[in-house]
Structures are given as structure tokens and as C-alpha cells.
C-alpha atoms as a PDB file:
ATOM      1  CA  UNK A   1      97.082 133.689  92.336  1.00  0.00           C
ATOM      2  CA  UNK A   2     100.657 133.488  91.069  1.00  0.00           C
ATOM      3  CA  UNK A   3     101.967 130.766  89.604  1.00  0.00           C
ATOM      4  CA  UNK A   4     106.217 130.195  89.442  1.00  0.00           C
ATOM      5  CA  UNK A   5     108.610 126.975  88.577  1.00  0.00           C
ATOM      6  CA  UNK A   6     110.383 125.002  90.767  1.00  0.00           C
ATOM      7  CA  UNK A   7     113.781 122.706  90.113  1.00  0.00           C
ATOM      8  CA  UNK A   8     113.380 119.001  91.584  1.00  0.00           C
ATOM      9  CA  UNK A   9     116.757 118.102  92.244  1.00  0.00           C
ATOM     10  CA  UNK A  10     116.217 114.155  91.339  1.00  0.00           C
ATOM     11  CA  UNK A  11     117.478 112.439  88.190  1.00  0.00           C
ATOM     12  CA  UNK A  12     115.240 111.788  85.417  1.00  0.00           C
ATOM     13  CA  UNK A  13     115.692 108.003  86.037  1.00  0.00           C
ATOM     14  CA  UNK A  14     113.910 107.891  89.579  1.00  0.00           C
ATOM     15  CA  UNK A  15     110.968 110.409  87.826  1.00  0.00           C
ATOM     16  CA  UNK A  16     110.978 107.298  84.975  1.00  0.00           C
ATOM     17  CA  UNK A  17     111.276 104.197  87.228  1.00  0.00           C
ATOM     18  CA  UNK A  18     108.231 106.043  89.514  1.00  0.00           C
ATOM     19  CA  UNK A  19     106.210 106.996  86.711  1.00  0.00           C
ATOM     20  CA  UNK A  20     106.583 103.026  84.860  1.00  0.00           C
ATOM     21  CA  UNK A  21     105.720 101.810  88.311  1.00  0.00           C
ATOM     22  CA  UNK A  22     102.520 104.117  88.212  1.00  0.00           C
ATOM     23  CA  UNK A  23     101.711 102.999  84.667  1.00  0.00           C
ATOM     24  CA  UNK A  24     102.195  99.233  85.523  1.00  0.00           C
ATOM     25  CA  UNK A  25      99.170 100.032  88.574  1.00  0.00           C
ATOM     26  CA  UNK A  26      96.788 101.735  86.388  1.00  0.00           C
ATOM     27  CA  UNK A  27      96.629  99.206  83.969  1.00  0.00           C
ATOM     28  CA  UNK A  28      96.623  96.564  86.230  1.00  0.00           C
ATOM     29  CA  UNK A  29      93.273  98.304  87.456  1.00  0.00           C
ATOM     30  CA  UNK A  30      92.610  99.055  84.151  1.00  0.00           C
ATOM     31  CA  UNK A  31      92.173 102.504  84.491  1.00  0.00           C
ATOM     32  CA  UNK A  32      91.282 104.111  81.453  1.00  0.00           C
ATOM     33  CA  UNK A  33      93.804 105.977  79.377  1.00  0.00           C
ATOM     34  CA  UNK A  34      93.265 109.548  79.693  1.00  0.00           C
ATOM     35  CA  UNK A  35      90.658 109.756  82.778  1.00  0.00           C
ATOM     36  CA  UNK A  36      93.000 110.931  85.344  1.00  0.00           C
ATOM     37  CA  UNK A  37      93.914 114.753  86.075  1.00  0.00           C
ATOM     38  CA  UNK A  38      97.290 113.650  85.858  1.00  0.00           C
ATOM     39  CA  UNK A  39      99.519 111.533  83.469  1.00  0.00           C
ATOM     40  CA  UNK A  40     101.993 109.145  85.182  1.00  0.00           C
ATOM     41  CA  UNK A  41     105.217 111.314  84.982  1.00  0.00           C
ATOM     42  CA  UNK A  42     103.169 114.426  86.592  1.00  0.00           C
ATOM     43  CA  UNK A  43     102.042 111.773  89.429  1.00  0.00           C
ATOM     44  CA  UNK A  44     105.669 111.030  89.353  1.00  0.00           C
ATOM     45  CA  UNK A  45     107.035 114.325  89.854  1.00  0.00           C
ATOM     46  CA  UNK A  46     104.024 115.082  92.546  1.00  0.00           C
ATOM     47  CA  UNK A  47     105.395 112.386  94.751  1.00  0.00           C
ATOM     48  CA  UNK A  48     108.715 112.552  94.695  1.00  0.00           C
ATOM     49  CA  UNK A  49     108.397 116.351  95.225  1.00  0.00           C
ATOM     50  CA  UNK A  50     106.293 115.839  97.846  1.00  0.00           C
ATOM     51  CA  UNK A  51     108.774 113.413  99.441  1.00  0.00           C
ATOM     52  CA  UNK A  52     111.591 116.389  99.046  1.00  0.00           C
ATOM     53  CA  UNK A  53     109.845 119.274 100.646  1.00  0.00           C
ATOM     54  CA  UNK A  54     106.662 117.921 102.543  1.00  0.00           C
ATOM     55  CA  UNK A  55     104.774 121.235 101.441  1.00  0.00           C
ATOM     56  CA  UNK A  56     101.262 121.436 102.816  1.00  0.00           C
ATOM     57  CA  UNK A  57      99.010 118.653 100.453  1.00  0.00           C
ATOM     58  CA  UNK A  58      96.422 121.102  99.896  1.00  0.00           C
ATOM     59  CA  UNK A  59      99.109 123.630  98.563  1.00  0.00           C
ATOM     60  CA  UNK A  60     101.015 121.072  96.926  1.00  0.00           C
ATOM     61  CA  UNK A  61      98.169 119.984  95.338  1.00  0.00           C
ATOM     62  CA  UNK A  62      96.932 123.151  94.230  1.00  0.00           C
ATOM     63  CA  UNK A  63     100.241 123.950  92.380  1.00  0.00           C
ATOM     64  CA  UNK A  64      99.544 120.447  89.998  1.00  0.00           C
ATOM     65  CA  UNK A  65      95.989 121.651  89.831  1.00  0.00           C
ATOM     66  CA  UNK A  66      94.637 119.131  91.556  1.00  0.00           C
ATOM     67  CA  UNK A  67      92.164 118.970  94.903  1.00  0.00           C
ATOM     68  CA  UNK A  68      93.469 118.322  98.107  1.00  0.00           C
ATOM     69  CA  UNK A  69      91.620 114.850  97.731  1.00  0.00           C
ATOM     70  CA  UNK A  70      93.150 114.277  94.445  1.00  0.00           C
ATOM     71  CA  UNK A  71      96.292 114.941  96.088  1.00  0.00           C
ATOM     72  CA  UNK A  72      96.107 112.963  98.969  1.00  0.00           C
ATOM     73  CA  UNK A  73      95.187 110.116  97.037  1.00  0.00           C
ATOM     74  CA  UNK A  74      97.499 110.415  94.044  1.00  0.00           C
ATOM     75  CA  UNK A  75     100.020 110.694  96.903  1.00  0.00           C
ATOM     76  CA  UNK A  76      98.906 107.820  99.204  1.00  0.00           C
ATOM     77  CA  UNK A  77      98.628 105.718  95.826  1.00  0.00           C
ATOM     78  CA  UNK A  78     102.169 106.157  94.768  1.00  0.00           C
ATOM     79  CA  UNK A  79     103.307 105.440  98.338  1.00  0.00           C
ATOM     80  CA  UNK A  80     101.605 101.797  98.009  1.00  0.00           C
ATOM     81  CA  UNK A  81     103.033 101.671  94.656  1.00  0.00           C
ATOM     82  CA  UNK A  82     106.720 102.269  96.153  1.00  0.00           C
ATOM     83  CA  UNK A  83     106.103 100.232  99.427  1.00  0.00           C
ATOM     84  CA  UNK A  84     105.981  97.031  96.817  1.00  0.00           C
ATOM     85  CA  UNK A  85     109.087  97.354  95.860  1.00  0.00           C
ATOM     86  CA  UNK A  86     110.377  96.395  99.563  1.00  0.00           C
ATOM     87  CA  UNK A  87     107.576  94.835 101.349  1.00  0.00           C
ATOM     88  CA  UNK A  88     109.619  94.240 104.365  1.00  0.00           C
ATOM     89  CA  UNK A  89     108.724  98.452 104.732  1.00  0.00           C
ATOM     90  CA  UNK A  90     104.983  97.998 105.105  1.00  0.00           C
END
């Protein structure tokens, strides 16, 4: 398997605001510091380039070195995270 790097074309800022929103959940749930396979600003930049490219989960996943039900979860998890901010999207 080869590995390569990708640009995400979105500002530091959004990665930030996601990533503080992510942090805010987890300790709300009081996840422990540490236990997940990846930190806030990875789950961060795993959304939002999910959200640019819709690559294949499983794939997607893969590339953060996660499973595809890691992925699918991290991913559904910052979607509910982000739908808060404007519940009139739910």
C-alpha cells in the first residue's frame, strides 16, 4: 500500500472551530483523554475532508488509519456535532 499527502483547501479556522466543537462533545461525555484513534483536529480534518470530496468511507478511513466503523462513526459524530449549531437543519 502507498501512502501520499493531500492539500484541504479550508482555512485553519473552520479545522479549529470543528475540532473545539469536537473537544467540547468528548468531554461533555467524558471521554477519556487519549482513548480515541484520533485527536480532535485529525477528527476535524476527517470530516471536513470528507465533506469536500465524499471519497468512499472505507477508503477514507483507511487513509486516517482508522476502520470503516471508526470512520463512519467519527464521521456521523461530527455531523451531530455540526447539526447543533443550526438545529433548524436536523
Amino acid at each position: 500500500m502507498i501512502a501520499y499527502p493531500a492539500t484541504l483547501d479550508v482555512s485553519p479556522d473552520l479545522v479549529r472551530q470543528v475540532s473545539t466543537l469536537l473537544r467540547n462533545e468528548r468531554a461533555q461525555r467524558g471521554t477519556p483523554k487519549a482513548s480515541r484513534a484520533l485527536t480532535c483536529w485529525r477528527q476535524a480534518i476527517f470530516t471536513l475532508a470528507w465533506f469536500r470530496s465524499r471519497p468512499s468511507i472505507t477508503l477514507h478511513g483507511s487513509a486516517f488509519g482508522i476502520s470503516a466503523a471508526t470512520a463512519y462513526r467519527y464521521l456521523h459524530e461530527a455531523i451531530d456535532v455540526l447539526a447543533e449549531q443550526a438545529p433548524d437543519l436536523r
